[in-house]
Protein backbone atom coordinates (compact mmCIF):
# COMPACT_ATOMS: atom_id res chain seq x y z
CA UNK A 1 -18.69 -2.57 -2.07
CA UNK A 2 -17.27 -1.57 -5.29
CA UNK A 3 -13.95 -3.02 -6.99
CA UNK A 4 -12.27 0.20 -5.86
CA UNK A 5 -13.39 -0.01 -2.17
CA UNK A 6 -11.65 -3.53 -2.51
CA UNK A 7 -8.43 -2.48 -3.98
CA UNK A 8 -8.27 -0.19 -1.27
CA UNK A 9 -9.03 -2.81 1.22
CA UNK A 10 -6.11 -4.96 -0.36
CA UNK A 11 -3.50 -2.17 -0.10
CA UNK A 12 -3.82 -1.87 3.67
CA UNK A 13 -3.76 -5.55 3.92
CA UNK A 14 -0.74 -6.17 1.72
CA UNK A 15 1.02 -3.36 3.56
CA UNK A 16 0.21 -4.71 6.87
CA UNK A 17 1.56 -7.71 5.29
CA UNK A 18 4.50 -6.32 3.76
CA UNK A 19 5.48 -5.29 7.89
CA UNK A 20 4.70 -8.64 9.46
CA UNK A 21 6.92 -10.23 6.81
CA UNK A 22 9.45 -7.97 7.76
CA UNK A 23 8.94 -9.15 11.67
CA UNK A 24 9.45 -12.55 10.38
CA UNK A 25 12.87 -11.48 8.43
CA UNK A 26 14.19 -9.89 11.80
CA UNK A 27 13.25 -13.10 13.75
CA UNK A 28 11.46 -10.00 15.91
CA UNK A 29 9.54 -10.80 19.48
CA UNK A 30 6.12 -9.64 19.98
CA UNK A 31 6.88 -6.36 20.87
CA UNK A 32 8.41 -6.43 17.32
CA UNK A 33 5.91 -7.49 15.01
CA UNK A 34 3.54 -5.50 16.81
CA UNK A 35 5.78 -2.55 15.68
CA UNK A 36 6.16 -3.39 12.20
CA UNK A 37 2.53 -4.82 11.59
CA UNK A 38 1.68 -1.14 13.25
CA UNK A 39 4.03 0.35 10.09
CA UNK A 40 2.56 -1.51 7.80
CA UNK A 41 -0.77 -0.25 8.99
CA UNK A 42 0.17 3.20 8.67
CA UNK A 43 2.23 2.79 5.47
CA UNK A 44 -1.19 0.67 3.64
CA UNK A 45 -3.20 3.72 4.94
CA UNK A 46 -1.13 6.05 3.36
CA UNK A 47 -0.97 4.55 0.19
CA UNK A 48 -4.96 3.85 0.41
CA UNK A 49 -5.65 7.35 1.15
CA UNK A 50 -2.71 8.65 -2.00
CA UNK A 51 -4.49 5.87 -4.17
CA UNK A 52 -8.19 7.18 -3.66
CA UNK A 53 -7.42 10.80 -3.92
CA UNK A 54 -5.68 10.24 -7.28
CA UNK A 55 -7.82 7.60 -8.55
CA UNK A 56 -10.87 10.53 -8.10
CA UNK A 57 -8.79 12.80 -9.75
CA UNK A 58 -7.70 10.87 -12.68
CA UNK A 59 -11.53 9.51 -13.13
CA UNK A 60 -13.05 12.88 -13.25
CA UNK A 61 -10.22 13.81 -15.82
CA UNK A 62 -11.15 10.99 -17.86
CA UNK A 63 -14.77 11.67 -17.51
CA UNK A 64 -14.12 15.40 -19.36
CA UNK A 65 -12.04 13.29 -22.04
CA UNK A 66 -14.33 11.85 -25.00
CA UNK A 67 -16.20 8.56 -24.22
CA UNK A 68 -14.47 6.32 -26.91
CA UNK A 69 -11.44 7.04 -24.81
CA UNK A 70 -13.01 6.17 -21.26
CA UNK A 71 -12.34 2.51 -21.95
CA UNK A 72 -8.82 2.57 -22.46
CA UNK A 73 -8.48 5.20 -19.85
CA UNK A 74 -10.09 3.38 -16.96
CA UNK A 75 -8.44 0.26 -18.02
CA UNK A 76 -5.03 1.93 -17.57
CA UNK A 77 -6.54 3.46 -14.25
CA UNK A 78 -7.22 -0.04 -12.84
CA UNK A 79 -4.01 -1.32 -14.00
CA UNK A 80 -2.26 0.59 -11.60
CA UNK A 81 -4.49 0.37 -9.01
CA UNK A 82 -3.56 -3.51 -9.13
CA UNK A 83 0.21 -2.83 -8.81
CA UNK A 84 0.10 -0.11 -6.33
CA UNK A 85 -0.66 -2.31 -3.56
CA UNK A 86 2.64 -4.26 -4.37
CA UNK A 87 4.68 -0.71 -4.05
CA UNK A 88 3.00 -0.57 -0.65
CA UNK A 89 3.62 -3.97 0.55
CA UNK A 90 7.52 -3.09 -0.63
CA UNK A 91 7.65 0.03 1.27
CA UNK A 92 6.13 -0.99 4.30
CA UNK A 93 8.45 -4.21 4.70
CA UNK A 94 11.49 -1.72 3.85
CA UNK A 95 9.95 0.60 6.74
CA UNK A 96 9.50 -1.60 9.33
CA UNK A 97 12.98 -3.31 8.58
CA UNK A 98 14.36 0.10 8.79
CA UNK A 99 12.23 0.54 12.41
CA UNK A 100 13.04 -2.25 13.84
CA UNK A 101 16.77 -2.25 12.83
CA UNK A 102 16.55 1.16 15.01
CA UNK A 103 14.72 -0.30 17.95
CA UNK A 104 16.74 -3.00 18.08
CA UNK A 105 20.17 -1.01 18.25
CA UNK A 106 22.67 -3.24 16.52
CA UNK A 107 22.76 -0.21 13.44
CA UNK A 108 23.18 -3.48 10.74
C-alpha cells in the first residue's frame, strides 16, 4: 500500500467520520446515524475518487515538468492531499446535518 492508497483510505474514513459526528450533534437514533454515517460514506467516496483522478493528473503534469522541479511539485501535491480529507470530513458533517434536519421534519 502506498502513501496515496492511505490518504485515500483516510478521506473515506474522516468523511464517514465527519457524518457520525453529525449523528452525535442531532442527538439522532439509529436509524439516524445510520443515515448520516451512510452520507459520509458516499461524500468520503466522492472526494476519494475527485482526489485520485486529480492527483494522476497533476503527477503526470509534473512528470513532463523538469526534474529539479518534481520535488517541490510533489511536495505541494501531498500537501493538499493531507488537507483534503479535512474538506471532506466538513462537507460530509454539513451533509448529513442538512439530511437529517430533512428527515427529521422540524425545518431548523
Amino acid at each position: 500500500m502506498t502513501l496515496w492508497e492511505l490518504l485515500l483510505l483516510i478521506d473515506i474514513g474522516e468523511s464517514v467520520g465527519g457524518g457520525f459526528a453529525a449523528a452525535n450533534a442531532a442527538q439522532a437514533g439509529a436509524g439516524g446515524r445510520v443515515t448520516a454515517v451512510t452520507v459520509g460514506f458516499i461524500v468520503g467516496i466522492t472526494f476519494a475518487w475527485s482526489m485520485h483522478r486529480t492527483g494522476r493528473w497533476i503527477g503526470a503534469r509534473i512528470q513532463r515538468t523538469p526534474v529539479s522541479r518534481h520535488e517541490i511539485g510533489f511536495r505541494r501535491l501531498y500537501f493538499v492531499a493531507f488537507v483534503w480529507p479535512l474538506v471532506a470530513s466538513t462537507v460530509a458533517m454539513r451533509i448529513a446535518l442538512f439530511v437529517l434536519r430533512l428527515t427529521r421534519g422540524d425545518g431548523a
